[in-house]
Protein backbone atom coordinates (compact mmCIF):
# COMPACT_ATOMS: atom_id res chain seq x y z
CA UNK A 1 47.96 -25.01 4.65
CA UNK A 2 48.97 -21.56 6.30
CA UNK A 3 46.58 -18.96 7.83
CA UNK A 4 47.28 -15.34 8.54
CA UNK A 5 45.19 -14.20 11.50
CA UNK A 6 47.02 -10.53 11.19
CA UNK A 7 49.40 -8.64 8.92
CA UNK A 8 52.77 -9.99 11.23
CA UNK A 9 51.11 -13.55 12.41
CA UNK A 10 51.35 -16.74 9.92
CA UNK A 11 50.35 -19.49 11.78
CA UNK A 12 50.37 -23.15 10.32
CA UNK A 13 46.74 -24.46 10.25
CA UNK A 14 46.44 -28.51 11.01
CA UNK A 15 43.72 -29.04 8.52
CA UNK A 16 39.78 -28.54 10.03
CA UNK A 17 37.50 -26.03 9.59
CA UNK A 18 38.34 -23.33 6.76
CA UNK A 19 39.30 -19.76 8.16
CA UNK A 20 40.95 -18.49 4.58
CA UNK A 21 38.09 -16.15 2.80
CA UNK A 22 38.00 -17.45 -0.68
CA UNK A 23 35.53 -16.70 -3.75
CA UNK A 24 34.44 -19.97 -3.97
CA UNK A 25 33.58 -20.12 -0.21
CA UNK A 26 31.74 -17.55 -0.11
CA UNK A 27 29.79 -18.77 -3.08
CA UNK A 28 28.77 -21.54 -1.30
CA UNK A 29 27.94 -20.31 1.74
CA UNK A 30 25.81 -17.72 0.14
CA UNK A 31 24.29 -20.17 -2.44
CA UNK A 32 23.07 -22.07 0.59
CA UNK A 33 21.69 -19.05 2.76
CA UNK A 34 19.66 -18.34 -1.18
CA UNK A 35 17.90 -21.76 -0.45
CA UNK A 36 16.61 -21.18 3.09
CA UNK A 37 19.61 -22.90 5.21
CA UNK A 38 20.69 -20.52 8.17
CA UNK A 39 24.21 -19.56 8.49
CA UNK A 40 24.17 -21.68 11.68
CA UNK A 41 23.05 -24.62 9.84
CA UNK A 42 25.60 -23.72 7.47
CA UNK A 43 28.61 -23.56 9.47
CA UNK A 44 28.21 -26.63 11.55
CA UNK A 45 28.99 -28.19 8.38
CA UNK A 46 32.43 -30.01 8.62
CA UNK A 47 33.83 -28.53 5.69
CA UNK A 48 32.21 -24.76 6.61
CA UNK A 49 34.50 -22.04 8.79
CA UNK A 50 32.78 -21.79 11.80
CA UNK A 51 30.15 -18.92 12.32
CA UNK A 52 32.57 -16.73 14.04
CA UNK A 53 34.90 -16.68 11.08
CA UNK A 54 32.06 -15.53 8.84
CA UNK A 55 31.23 -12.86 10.94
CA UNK A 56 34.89 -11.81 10.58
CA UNK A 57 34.66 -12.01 7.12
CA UNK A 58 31.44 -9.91 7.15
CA UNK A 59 32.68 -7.23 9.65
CA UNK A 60 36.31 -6.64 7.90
CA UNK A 61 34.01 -6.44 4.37
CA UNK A 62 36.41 -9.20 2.94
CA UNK A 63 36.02 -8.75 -1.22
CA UNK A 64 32.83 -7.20 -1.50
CA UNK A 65 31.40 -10.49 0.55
CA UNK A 66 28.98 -8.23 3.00
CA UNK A 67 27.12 -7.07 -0.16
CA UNK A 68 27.00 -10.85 -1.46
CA UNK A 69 25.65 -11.70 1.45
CA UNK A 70 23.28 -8.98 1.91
CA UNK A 71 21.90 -9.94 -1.61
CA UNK A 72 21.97 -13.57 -0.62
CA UNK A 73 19.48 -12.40 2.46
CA UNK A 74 16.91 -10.64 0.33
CA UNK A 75 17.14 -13.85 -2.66
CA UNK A 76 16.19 -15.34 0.78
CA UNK A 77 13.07 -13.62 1.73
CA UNK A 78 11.73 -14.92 -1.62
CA UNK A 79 12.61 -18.19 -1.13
CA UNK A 80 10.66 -17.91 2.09
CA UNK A 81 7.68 -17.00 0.95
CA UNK A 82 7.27 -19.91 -1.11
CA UNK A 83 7.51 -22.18 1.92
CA UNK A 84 4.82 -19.91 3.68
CA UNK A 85 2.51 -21.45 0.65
CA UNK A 86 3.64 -24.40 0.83
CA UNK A 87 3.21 -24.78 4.60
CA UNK A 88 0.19 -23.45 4.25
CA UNK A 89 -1.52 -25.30 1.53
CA UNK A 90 -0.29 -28.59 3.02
CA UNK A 91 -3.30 -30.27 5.23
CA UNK A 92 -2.16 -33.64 4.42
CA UNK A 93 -1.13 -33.53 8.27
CA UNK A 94 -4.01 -31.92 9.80
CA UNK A 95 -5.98 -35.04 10.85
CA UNK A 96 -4.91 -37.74 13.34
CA UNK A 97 -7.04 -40.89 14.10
CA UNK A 98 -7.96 -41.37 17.66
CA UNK A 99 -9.69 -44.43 18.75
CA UNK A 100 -10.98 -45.39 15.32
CA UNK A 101 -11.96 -41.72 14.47
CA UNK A 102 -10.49 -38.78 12.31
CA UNK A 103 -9.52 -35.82 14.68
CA UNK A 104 -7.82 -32.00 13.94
CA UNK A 105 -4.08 -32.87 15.26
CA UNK A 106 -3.94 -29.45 16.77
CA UNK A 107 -0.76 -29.47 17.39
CA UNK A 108 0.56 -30.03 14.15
CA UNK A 109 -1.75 -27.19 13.29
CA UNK A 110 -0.27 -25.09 16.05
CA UNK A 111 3.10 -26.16 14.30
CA UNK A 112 2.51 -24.86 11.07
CA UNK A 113 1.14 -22.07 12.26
CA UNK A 114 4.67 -21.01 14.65
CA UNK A 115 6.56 -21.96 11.21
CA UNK A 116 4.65 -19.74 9.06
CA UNK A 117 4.75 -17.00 11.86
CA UNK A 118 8.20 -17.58 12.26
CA UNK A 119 9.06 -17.20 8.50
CA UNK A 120 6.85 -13.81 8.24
CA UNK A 121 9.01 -12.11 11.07
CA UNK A 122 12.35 -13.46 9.43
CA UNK A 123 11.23 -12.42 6.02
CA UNK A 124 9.71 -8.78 7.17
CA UNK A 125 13.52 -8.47 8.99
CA UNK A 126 15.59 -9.70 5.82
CA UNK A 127 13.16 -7.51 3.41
CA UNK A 128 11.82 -4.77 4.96
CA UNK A 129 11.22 -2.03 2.65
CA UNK A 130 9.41 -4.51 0.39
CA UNK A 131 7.57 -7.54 2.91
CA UNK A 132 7.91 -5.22 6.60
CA UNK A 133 5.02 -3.59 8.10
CA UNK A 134 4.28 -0.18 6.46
CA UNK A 135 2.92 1.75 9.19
CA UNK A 136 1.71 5.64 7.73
CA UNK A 137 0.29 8.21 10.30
CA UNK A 138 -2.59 10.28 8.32
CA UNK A 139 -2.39 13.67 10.12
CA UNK A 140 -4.76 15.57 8.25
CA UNK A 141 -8.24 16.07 10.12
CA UNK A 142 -11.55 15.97 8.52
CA UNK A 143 -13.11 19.45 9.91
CA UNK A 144 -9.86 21.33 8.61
CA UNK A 145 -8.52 22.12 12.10
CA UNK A 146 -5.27 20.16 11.82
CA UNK A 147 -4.50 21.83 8.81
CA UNK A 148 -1.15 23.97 9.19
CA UNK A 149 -1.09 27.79 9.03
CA UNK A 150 -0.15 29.22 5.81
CA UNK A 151 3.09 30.76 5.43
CA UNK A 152 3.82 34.15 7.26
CA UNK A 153 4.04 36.90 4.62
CA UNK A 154 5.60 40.76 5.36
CA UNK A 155 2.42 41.81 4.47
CA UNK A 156 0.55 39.74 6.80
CA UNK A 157 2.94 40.41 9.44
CA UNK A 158 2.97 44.07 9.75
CA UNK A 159 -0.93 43.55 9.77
CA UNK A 160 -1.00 41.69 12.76
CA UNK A 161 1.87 44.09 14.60
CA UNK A 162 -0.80 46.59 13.78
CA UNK A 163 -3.35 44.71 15.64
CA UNK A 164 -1.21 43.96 18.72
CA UNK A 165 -0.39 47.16 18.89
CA UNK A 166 -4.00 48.84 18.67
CA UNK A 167 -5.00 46.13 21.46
CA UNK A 168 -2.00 46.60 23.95
């Protein structure tokens, strides 16, 4: 199998790890991202190009693949969320028995909890216009005295030259 690392250079690749971009590739790859995997889990796989050859991919916009892997990130978000249920609504780990009695395992509380925070931040970074913190600064004041002038008209103008120059 050859592989071009540059316009002039054809070297002869020895079999390994896959550093060709192809369709189907990138299918999988982004197929897998869709169900929650990261693309480090991803590429350690032995028949995956390593994470620095996706990058490559991504940076050089190889056959529309950055947008199929930006939508693969946001088909990600969703997929998610679900988990934040599901780790959520699952308490069938919550108690431990501890010399003959039924205890809160705090730490596989604690656990859950890190997951589920974990998977908020990751999904409010992957989706933010739709899952991110909206943050909106009200600047209007209830007593009226934040309210902004109104527009400077010619008429309004010469009237207060006429002032300034009756007081100077």
């Amino acid at each position: 199998m050859k592989d071009v690392m540059s316009d002039d250079a054809v070297i002869e690749n020895k079999g390994g790890r896959p550093t060709i971009y192809s369709e189907e590739l990138a299918q999988v790859i982004c197929e897998s991202l869709m169900v929650g995997m990261s693309l480090r889990k991803i590429c350690e796989l032995d028949d995956m190009p390593a994470i620095s050859t996706v990058m490559q991919w991504l940076a050089s916009g190889k056959d529309g693949f950055m947008e199929q892997y930006a939508h693969a990130r946001q088909v990600q978000a969703e997929y998610l969320l679900d988990e934040l249920i599901d780790i959520a609504d699952d308490s069938s780990k919550d108690y431990v028995v501890v010399d003959g009695q039924e205890r809160l395992d705090q730490e596989h509380i604690q656990r859950a909890k890190l997951r589920i925070d974990t998977r908020k931040w990751n999904i409010e970074k992957l989706a933010p216009k739709r899952y991110g913190n909206k943050q909106q600064v009200d600047n209007v004041s209830s007593d009226g005295s934040m309210t902004p002038p109104q527009p400077l008209t010619p008429e309004s103008a010469q009237a207060i030259s006429k002032d300034l120059d009756y007081e100077y």
